[in-house]
C-alpha atoms as a PDB file:
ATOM      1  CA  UNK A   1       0.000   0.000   0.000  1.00  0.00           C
ATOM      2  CA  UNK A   2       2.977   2.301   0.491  1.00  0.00           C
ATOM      3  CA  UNK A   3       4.492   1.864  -2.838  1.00  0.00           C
ATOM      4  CA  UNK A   4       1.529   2.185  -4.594  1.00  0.00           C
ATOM      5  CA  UNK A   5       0.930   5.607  -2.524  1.00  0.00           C
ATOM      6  CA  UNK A   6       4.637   6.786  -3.166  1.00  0.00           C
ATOM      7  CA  UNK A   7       4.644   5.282  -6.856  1.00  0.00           C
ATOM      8  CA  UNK A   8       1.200   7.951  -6.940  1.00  0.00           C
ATOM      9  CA  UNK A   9       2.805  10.826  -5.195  1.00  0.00           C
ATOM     10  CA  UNK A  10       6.278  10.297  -7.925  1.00  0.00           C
ATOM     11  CA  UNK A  11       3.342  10.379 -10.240  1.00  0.00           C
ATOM     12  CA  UNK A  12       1.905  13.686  -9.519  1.00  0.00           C
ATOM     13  CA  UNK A  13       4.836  15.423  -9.532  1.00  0.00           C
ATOM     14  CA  UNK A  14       5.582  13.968 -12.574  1.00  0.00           C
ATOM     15  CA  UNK A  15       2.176  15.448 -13.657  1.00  0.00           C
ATOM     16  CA  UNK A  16       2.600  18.879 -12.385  1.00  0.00           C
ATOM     17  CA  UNK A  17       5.773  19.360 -13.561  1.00  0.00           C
ATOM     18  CA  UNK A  18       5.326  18.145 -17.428  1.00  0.00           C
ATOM     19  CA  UNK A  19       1.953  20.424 -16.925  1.00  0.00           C
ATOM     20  CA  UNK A  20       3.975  23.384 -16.458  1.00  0.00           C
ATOM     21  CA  UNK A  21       6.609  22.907 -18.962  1.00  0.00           C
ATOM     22  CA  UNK A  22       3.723  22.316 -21.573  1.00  0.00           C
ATOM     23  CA  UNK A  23       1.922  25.631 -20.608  1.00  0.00           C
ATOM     24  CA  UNK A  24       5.472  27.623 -20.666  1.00  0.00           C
ATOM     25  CA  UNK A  25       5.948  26.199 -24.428  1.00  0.00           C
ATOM     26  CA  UNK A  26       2.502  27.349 -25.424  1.00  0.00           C
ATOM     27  CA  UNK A  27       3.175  30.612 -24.028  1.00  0.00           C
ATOM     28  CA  UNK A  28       6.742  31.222 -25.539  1.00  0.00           C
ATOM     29  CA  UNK A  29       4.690  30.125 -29.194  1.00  0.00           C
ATOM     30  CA  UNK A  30       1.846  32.889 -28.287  1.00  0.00           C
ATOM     31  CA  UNK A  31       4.274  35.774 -27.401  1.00  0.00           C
ATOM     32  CA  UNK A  32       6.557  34.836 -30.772  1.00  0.00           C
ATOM     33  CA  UNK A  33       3.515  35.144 -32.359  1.00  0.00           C
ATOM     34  CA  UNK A  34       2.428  38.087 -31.037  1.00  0.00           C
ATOM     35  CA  UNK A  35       5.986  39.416 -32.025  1.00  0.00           C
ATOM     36  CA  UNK A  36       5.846  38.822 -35.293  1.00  0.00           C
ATOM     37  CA  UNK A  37       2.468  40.174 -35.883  1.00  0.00           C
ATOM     38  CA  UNK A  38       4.280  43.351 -34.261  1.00  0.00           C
ATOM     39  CA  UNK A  39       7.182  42.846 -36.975  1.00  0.00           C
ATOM     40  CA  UNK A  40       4.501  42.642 -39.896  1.00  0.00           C
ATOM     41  CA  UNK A  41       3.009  45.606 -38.660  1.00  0.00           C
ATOM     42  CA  UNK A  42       6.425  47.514 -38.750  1.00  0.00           C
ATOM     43  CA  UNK A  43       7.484  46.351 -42.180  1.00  0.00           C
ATOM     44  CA  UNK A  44       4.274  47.346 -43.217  1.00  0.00           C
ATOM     45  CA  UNK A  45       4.000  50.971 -41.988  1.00  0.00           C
ATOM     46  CA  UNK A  46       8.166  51.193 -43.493  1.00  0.00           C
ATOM     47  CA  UNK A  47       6.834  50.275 -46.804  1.00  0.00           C
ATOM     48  CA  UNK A  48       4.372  53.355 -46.147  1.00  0.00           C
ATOM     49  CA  UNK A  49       6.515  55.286 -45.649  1.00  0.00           C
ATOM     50  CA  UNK A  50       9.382  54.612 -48.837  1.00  0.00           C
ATOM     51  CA  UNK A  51       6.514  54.624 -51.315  1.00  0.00           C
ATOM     52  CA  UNK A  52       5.952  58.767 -50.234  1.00  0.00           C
ATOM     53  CA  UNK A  53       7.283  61.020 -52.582  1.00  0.00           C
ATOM     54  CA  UNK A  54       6.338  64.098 -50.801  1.00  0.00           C
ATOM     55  CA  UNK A  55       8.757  64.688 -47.604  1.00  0.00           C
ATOM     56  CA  UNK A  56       5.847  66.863 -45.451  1.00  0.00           C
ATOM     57  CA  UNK A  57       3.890  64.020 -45.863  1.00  0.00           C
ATOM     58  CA  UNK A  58       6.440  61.800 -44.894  1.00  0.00           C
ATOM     59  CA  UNK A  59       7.585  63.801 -41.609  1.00  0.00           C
ATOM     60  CA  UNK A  60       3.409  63.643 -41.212  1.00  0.00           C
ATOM     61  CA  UNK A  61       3.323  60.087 -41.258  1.00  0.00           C
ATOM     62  CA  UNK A  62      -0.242  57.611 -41.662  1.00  0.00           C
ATOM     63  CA  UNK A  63      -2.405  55.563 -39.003  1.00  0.00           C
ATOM     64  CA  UNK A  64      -3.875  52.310 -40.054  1.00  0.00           C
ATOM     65  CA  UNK A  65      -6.243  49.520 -38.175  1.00  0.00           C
ATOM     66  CA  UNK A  66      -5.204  46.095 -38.257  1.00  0.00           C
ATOM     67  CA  UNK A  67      -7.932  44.124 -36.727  1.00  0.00           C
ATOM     68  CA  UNK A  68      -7.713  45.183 -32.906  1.00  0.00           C
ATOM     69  CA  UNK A  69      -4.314  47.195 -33.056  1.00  0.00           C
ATOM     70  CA  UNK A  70      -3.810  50.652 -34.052  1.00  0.00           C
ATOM     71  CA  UNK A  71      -0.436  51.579 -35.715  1.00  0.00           C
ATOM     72  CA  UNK A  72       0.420  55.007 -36.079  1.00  0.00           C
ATOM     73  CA  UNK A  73       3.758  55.507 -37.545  1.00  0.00           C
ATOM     74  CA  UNK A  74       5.436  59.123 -37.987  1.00  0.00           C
ATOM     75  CA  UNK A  75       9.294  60.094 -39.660  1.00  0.00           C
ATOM     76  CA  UNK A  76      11.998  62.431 -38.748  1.00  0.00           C
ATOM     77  CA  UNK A  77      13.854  63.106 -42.181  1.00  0.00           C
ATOM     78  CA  UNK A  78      16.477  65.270 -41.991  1.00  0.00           C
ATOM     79  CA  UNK A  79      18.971  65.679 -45.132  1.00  0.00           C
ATOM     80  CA  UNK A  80      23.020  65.380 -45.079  1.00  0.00           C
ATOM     81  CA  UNK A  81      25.760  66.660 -46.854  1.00  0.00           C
ATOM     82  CA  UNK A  82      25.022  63.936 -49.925  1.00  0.00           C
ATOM     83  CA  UNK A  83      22.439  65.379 -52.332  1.00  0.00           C
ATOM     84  CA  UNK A  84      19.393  63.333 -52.318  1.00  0.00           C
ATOM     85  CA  UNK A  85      20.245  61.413 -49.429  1.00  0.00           C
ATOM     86  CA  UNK A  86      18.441  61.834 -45.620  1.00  0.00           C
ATOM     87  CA  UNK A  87      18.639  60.362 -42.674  1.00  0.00           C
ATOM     88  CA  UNK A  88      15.217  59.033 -41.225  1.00  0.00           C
ATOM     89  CA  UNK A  89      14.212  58.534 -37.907  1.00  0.00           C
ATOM     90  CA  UNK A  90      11.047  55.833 -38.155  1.00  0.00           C
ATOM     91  CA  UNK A  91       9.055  55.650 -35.130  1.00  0.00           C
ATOM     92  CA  UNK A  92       5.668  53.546 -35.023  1.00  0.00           C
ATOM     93  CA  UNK A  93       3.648  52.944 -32.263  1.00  0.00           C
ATOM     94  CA  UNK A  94       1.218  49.623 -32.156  1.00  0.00           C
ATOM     95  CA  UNK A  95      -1.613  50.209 -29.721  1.00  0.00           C
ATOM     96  CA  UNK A  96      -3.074  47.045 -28.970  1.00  0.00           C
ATOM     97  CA  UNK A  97      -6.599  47.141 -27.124  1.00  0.00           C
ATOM     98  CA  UNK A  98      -5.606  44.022 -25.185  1.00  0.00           C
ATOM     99  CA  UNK A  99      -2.056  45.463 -24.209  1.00  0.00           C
ATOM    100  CA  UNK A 100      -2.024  47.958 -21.028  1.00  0.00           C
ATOM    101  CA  UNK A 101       1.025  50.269 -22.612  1.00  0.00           C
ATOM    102  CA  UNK A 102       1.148  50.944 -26.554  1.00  0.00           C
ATOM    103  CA  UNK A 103       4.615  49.180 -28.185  1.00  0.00           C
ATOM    104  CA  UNK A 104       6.999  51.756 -29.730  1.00  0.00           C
ATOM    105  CA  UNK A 105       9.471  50.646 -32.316  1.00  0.00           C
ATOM    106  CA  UNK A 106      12.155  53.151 -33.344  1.00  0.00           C
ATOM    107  CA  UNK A 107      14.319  52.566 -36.598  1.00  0.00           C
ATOM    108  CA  UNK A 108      17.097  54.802 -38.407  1.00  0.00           C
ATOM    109  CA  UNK A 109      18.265  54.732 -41.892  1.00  0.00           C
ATOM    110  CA  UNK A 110      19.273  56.461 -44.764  1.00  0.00           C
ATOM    111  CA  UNK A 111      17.233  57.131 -47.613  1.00  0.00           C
ATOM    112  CA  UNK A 112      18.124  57.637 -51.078  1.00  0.00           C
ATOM    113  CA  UNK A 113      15.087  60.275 -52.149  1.00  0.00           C
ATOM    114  CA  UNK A 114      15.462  62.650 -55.044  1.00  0.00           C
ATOM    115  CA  UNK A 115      11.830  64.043 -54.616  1.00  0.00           C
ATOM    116  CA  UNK A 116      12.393  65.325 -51.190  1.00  0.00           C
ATOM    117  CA  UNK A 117      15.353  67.229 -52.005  1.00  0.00           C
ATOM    118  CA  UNK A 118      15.068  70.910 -52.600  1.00  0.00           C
ATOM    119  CA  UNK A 119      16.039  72.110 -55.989  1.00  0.00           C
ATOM    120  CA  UNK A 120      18.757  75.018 -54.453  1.00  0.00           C
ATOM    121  CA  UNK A 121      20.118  73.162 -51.940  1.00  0.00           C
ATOM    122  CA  UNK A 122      20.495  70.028 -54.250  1.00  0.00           C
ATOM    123  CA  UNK A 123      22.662  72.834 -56.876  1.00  0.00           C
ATOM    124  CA  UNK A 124      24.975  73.831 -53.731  1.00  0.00           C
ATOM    125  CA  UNK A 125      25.464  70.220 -52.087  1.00  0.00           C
ATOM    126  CA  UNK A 126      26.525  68.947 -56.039  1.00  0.00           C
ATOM    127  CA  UNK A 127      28.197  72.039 -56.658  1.00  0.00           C
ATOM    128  CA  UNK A 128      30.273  70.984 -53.278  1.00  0.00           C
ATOM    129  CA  UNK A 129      30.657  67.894 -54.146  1.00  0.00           C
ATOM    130  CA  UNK A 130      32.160  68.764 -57.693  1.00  0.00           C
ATOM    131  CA  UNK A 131      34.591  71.278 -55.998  1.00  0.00           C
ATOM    132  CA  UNK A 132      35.552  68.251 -53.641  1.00  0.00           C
ATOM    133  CA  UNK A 133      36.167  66.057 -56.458  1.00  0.00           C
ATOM    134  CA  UNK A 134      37.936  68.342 -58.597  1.00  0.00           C
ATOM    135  CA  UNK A 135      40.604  69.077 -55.353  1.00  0.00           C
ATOM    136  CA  UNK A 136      40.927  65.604 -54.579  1.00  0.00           C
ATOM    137  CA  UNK A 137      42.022  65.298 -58.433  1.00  0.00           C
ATOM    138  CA  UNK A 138      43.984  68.452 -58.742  1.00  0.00           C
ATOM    139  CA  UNK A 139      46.222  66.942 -55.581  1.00  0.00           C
ATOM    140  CA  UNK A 140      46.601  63.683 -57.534  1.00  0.00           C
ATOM    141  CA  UNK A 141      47.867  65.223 -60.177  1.00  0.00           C
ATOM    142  CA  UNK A 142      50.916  66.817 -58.581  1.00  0.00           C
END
């Protein structure tokens, strides 16, 4: 009667602790779901944002529903010393009505965007960039 209560009680634990292990698996596969559905949403609102060819409504950015999130996604685009190139801060923000605190996801790259460039300041950066060139090839040559 002993053995069969201790071969019960090795049992039980045995139960209890597979149980728990099984439950942690199914959660790590929800949140890695959940994650990627995050990532989608991202990659999504990014390919927004390269098909603008106006930079105020870039920097403006665009809100979209996906089934019970929100993502609202905006741009920081400021230009550098290469013409038609800018350096853009992404930030999009995934409100999810089950979540407590909206997720923020903040990205920087540089674009390659000749329709956000100004016409003047496009002449003076290539203008620059010619003088640079021609300097660089003028100090070769001696």
């Amino acid at each position: 009667m002993i053995e069969v209560l201790v071969a019960l009680m090795i049992f039980g634990l045995t139960a209890v602790v597979m149980g728990a292990a099984y439950l942690n698996v199914l959660n790590s596969y929800e949140a890695a779901e959940r994650s990627n559905r995050s990532g989608d949403e991202v990659a999504f609102a990014r390919s927004q944002l390269l098909a603008i060819s106006d930079l105020q409504t870039a920097v403006n950015g665009a809100e979209f529903d996906d089934g019970d999130r929100h993502v609202k996604w905006t741009a920081e685009i400021e230009p550098t010393a290469t013409t038609d190139l800018f350096t853009v801060t992404f930030t999009c923000v995934i409100s999810d009505t089950s979540a407590a605190a909206p997720k923020t996801t903040t990205e920087t790259f540089m674009l390659l965007r000749p329709t956000w460039s100004d016409p003047t300041e496009r002449t003076t950066l290539r203008k620059n960039a010619a003088d640079r060139i021609a300097l660089a090839q003028g100090k070769q040559a001696q």
